[in-house]
Protein backbone atom coordinates (compact mmCIF):
# COMPACT_ATOMS: atom_id res chain seq x y z
CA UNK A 1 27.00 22.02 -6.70
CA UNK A 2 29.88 19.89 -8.28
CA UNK A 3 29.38 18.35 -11.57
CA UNK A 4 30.36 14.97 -12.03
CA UNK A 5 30.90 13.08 -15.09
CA UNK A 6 30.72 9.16 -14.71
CA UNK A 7 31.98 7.14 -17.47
CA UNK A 8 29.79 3.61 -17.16
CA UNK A 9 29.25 0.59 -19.32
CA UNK A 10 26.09 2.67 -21.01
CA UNK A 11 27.83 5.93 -21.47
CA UNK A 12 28.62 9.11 -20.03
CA UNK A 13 26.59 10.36 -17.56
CA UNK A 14 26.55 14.06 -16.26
CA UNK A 15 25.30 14.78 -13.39
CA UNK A 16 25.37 17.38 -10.27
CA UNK A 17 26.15 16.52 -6.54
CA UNK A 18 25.37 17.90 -3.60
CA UNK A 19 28.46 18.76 -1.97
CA UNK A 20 30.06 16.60 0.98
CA UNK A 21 27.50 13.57 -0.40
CA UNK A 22 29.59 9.87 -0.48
CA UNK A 23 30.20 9.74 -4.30
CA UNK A 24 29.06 5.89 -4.46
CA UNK A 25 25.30 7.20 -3.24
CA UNK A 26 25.63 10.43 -5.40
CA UNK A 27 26.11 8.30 -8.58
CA UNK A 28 23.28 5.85 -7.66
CA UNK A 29 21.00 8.70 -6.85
CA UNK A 30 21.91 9.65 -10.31
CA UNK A 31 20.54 6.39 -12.05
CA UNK A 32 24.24 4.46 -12.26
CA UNK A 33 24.03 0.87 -10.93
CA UNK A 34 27.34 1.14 -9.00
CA UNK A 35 27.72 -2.25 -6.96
CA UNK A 36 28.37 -1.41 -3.47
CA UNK A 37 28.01 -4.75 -1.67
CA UNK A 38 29.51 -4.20 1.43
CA UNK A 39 27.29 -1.34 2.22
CA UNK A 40 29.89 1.16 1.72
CA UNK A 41 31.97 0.18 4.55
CA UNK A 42 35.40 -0.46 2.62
CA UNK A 43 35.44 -3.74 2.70
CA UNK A 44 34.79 -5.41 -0.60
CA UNK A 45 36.15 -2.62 -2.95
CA UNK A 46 32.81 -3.35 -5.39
CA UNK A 47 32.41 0.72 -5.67
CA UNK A 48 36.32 1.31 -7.39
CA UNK A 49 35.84 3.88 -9.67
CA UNK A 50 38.98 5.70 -11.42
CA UNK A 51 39.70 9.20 -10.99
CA UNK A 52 40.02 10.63 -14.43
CA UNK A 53 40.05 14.54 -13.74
CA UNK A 54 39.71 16.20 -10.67
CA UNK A 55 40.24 15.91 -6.94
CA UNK A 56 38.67 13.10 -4.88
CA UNK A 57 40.88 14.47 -1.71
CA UNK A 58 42.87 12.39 0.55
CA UNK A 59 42.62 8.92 0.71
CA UNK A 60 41.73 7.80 4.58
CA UNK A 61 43.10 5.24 6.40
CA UNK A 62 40.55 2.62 6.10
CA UNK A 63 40.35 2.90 2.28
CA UNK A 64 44.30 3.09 1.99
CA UNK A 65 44.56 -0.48 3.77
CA UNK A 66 42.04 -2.02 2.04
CA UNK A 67 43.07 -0.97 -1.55
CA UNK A 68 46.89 -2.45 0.17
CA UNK A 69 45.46 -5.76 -0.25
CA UNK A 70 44.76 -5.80 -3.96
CA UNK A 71 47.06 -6.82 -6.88
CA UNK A 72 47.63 -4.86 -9.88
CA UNK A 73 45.13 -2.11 -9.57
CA UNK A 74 45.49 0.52 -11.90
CA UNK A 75 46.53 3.80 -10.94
CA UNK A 76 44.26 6.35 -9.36
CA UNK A 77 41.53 3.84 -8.32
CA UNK A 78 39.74 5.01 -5.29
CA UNK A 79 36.58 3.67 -3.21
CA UNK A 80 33.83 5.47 -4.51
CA UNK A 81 31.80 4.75 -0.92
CA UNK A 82 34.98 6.73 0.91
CA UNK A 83 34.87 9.80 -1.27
CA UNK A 84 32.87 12.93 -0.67
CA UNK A 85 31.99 15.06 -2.99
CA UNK A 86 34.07 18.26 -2.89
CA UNK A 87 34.88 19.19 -6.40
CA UNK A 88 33.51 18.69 -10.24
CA UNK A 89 35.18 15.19 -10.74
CA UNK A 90 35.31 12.80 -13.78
CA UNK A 91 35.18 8.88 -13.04
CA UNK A 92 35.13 5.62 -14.36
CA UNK A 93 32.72 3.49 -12.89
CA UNK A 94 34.79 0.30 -12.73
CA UNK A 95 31.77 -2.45 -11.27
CA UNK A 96 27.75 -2.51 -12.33
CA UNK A 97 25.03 -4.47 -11.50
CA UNK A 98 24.26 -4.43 -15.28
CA UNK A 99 27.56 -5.60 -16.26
CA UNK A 100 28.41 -8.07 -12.89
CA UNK A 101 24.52 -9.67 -13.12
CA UNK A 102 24.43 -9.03 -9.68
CA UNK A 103 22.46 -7.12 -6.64
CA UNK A 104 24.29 -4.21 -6.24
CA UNK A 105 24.35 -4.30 -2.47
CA UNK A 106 22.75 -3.05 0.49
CA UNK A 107 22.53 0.91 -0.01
CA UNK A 108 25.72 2.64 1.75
CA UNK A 109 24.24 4.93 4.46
CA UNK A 110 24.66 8.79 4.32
């Protein structure tokens, strides 16, 4: 199984994945309160995370077009609900419920 390393507003986390699992549900599943509040449906790009080492593979169309409409985002920020797992990645969490003082959202589906 891939290992991924999440960078969050607590610390680093370590964790494995299963492979092929949507990173936003494999990092909840791992304890990290990723906000996800459209459901994982790229739509309200609450799950960015940055890609800090390793390969999150191709960006798809709907992610590409929604990440089009923001301003200034930093380099390698990707939707963490349109990523599955392939490799051992490292990320920085970007949005948490902890941080935000919000719900994080309705749970993405599988």
């Amino acid at each position: 199984m891939p290992t991924i390393q999440a960078e969050t507003a607590t610390g680093l986390k370590t964790f494995e994945a299963p492979l092929g699992r949507k990173l936003v549900l494999a990092l909840e599943d791992a304890g990290i309160d990723i906000l996800h509040r459209c459901g994982g449906n790229a739509r309200c790009t609450t799950c960015r995370v940055e890609i800090l080492e390793g390969d999150a593979s191709e960006m798809g169309e709907a992610e590409r077009n929604r990440l089009a409409m923001e301003k200034e985002l930093a380099p390698h920020i990707r939707l963490s609900c349109q990523i599955r797992v392939q490799d051992d990645l490292k990320v920085r969490v970007i949005n948490q419920a902890c941080v935000r003082h919000l719900d994080p959202g309705p749970r993405p589906a599988e």
